[in-house]
Structures are given as C-alpha cells and as structure tokens.
C-alpha atoms as a PDB file:
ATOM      1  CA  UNK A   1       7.950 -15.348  -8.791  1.00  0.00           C
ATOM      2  CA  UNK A   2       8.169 -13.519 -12.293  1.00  0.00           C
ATOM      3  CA  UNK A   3      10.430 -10.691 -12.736  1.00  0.00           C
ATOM      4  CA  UNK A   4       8.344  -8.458 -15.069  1.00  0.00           C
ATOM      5  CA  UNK A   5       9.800  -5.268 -12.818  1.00  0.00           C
ATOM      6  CA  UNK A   6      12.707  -3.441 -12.188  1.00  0.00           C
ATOM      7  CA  UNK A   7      13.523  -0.059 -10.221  1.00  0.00           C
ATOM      8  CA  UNK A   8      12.075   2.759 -11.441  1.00  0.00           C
ATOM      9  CA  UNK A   9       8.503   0.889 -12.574  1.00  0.00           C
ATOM     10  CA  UNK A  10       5.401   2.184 -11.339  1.00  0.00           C
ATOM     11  CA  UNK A  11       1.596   1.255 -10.336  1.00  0.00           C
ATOM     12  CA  UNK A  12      -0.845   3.704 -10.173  1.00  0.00           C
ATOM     13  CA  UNK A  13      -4.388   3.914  -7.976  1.00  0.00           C
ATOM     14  CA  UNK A  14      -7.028   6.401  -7.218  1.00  0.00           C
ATOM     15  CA  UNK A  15      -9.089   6.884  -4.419  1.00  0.00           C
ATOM     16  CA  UNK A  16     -12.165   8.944  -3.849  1.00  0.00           C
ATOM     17  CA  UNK A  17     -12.006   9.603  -0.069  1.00  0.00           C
ATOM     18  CA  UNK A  18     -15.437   7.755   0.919  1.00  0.00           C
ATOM     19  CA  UNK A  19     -16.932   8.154   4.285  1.00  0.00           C
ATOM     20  CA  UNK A  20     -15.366   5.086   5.996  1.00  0.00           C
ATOM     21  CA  UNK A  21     -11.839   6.348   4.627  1.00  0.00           C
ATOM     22  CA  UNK A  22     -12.185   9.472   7.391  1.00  0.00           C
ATOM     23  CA  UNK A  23     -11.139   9.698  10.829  1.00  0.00           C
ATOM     24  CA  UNK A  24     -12.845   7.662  12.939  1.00  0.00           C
ATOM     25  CA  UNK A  25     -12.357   5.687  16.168  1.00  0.00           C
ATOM     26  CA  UNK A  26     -14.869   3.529  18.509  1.00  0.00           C
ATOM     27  CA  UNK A  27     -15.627   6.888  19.830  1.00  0.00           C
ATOM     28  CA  UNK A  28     -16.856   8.497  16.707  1.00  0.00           C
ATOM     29  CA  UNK A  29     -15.776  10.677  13.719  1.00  0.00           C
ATOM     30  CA  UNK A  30     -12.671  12.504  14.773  1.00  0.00           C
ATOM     31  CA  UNK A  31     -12.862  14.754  11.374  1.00  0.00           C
ATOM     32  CA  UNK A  32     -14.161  14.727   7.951  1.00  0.00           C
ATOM     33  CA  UNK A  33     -10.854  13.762   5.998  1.00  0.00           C
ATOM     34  CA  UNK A  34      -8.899  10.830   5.011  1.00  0.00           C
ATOM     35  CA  UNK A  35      -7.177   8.988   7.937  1.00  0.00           C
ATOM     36  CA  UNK A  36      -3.811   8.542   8.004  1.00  0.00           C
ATOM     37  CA  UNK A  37      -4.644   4.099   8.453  1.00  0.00           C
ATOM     38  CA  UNK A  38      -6.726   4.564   5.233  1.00  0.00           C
ATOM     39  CA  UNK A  39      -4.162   6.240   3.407  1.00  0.00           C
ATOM     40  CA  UNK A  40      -1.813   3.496   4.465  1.00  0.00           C
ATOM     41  CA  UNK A  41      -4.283   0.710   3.255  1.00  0.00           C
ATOM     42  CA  UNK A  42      -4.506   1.940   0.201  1.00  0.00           C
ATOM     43  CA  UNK A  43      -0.779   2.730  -0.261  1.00  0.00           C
ATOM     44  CA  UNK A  44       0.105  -0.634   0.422  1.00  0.00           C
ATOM     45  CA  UNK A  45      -3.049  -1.498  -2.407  1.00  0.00           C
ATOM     46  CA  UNK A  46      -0.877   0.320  -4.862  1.00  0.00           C
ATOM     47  CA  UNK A  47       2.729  -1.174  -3.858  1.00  0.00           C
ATOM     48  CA  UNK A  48       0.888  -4.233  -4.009  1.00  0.00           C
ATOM     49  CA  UNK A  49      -0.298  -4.076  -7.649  1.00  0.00           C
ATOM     50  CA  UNK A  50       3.405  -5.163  -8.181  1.00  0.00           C
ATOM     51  CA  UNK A  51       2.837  -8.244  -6.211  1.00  0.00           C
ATOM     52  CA  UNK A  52      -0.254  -9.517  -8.085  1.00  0.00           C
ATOM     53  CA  UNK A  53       1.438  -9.304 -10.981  1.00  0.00           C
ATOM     54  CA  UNK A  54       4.483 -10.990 -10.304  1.00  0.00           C
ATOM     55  CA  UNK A  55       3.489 -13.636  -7.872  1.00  0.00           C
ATOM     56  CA  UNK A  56       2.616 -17.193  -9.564  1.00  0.00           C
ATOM     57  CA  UNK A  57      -0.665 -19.141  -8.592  1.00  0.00           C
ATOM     58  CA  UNK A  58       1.247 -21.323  -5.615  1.00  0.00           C
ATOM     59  CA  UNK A  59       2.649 -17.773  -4.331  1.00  0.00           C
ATOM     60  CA  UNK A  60       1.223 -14.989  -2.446  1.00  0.00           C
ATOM     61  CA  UNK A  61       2.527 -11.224  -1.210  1.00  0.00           C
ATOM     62  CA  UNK A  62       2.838 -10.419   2.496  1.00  0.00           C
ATOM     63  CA  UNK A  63       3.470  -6.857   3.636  1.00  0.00           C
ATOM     64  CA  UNK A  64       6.676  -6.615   5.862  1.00  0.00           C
ATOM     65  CA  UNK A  65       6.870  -2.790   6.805  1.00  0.00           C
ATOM     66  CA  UNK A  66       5.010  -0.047   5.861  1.00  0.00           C
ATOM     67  CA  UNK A  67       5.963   4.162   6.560  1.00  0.00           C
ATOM     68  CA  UNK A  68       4.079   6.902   5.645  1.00  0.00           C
ATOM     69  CA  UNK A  69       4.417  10.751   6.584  1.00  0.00           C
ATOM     70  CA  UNK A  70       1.090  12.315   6.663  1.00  0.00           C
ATOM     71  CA  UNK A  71       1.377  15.430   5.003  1.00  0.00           C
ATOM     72  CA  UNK A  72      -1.856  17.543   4.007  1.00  0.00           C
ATOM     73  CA  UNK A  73      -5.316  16.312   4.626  1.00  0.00           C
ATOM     74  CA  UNK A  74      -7.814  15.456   1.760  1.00  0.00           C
ATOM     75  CA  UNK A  75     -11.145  15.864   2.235  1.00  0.00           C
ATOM     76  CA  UNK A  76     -14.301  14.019   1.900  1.00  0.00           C
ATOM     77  CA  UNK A  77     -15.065  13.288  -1.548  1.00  0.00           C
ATOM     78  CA  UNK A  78     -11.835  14.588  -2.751  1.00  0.00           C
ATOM     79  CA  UNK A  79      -9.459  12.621  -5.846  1.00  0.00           C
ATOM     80  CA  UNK A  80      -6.352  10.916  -3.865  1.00  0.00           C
ATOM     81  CA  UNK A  81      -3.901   9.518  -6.368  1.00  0.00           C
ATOM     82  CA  UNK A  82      -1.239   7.537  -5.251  1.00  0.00           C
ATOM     83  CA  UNK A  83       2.291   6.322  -7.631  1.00  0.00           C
ATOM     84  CA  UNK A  84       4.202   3.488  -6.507  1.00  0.00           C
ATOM     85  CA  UNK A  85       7.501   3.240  -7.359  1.00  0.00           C
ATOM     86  CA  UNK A  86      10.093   0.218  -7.492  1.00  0.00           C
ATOM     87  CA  UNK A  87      13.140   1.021  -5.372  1.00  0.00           C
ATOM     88  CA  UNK A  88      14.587  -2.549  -4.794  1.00  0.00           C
ATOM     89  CA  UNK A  89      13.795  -5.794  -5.715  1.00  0.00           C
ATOM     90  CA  UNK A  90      16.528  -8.629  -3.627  1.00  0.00           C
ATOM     91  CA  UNK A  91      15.440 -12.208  -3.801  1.00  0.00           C
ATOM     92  CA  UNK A  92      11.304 -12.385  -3.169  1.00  0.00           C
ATOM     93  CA  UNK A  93      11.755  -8.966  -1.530  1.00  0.00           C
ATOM     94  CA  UNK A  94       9.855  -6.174  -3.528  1.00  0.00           C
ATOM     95  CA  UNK A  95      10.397  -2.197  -1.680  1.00  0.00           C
ATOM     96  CA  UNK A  96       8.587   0.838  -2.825  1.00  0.00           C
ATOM     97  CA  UNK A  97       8.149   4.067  -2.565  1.00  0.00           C
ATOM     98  CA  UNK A  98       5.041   5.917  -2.870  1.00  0.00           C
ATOM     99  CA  UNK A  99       3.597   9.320  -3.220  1.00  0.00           C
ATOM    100  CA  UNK A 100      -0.014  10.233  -2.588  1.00  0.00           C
ATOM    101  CA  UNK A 101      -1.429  13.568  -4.436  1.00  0.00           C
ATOM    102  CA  UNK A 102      -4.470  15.345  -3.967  1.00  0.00           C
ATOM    103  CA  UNK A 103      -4.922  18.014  -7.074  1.00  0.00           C
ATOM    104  CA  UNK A 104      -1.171  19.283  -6.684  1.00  0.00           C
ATOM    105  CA  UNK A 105      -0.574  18.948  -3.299  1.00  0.00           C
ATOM    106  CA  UNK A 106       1.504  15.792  -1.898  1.00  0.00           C
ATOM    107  CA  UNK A 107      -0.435  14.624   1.054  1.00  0.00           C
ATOM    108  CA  UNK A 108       1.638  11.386   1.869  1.00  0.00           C
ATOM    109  CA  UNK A 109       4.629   9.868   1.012  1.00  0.00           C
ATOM    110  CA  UNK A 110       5.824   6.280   2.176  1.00  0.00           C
ATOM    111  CA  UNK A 111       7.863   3.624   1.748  1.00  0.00           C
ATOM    112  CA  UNK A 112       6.442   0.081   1.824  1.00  0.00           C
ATOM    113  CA  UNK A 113       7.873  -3.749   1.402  1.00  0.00           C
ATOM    114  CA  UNK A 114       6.124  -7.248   0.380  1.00  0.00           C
ATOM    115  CA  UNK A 115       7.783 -10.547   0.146  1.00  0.00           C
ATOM    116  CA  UNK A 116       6.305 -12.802  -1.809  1.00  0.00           C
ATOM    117  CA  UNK A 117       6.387 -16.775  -0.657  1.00  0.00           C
ATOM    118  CA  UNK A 118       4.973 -19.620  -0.843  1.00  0.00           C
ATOM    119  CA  UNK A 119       1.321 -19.894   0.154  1.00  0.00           C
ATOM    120  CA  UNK A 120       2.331 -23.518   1.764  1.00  0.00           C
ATOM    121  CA  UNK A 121       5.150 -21.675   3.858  1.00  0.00           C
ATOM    122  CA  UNK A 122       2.360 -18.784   4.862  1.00  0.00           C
ATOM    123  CA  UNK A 123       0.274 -21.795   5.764  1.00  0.00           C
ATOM    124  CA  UNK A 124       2.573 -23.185   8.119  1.00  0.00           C
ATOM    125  CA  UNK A 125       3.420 -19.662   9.707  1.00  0.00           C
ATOM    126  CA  UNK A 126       0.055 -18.833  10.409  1.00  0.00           C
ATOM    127  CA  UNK A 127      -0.879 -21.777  12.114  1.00  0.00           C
ATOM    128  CA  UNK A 128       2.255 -21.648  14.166  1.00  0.00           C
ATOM    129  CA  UNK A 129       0.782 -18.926  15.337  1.00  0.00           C
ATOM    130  CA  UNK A 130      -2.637 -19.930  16.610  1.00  0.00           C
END
C-alpha cells in the first residue's frame, strides 16, 4: 500500500441521476429520484478513488462499513456531486467522510471505510466462504 494521502485529502465524483439510479424495487418504480442504495454506491465510488490510488497491483480495497443520512432528494436528471474526505488512515484501514450536493443543497452525508489487503488473503476469504 502507498501512502500518497493523509487526513484532510479529497476525491471528487459526479453523478447525473440516470433512470436506474431512482427508486425502484421488484415491484416497480417507487419515485422518480435518486435512491438512497444508489447514492450509497456511488459514495463508496468516491471514498474509493482513494483506494485505487493507493493500493499496489498484488492489493485490492474492500469496503468494511458504509453510513449515509439521506437528506433531500435529487431528481431525475439532476447534477449529484459528491467530496470525499480522509478522516483516518491506521494500518491498511482508509475512513472517510463524504458529502453529496445537489446545486446547494446537501442531500447526503456519510461516512465510509475500505481496507486494503492482499488479493491472495481476499482469495482465501472468499472461498472460505463458499
């Protein structure tokens, strides 16, 4: 793992809110606006722009917890921009914090943690597993 970060470094992302990014269960569209488990995807995307960065080619990121607070809906079609913020790096642990905007209004805010290990020791986890 490199240590190109610190706490207080950021990552930035954008999302246009797409159709599949809307409320929407095996029963059908709940409502035209970004759902909260999209929001969370692509919050982790931008905590995780950290990872792919720092993470050598034997190495990748897993996520370890994710929270988000759901704050204002954005609509269809609608500019989401998320910052992700370095709050703690300890060993191959990497937290964040992240805001998600929509014009001015804060629609989201979160907090969300990756480890980054060995793809060999991911490997052997996952097939424990099966």
């Amino acid at each position: 793992m490199q240590h190109l970060f610190g706490i207080g470094d950021q990552q930035m992302f954008c999302r246009e809110v797409r159709k599949e990014d809307c409320a929407a269960f095996d029963t059908g569209e709940v409502h035209p606006v970004y759902a909260t488990f999209a929001l969370a995807r692509d919050a982790e995307w931008c905590c995780r722009l950290f990872v792919l960065k720092m993470k050598d080619n034997t190495e990748e990121g897993i996520g370890t917890h994710l929270s988000i607070d759901h704050l204002a809906p954005a609509v269809l079609g609608s500019q989401v921009n998320f910052v992700a913020t370095i709050t703690a790096i300890v060993n191959h642990t990497i937290t964040c914090s992240f805001i998600a905007t929509c014009g001015e209004r804060l629609i989201a805010k979160g907090t969300q943690v990756q480890k980054i290990l060995k793809k060999e020791k991911l490997s052997r986890l996952f097939t424990q597993q099966s």
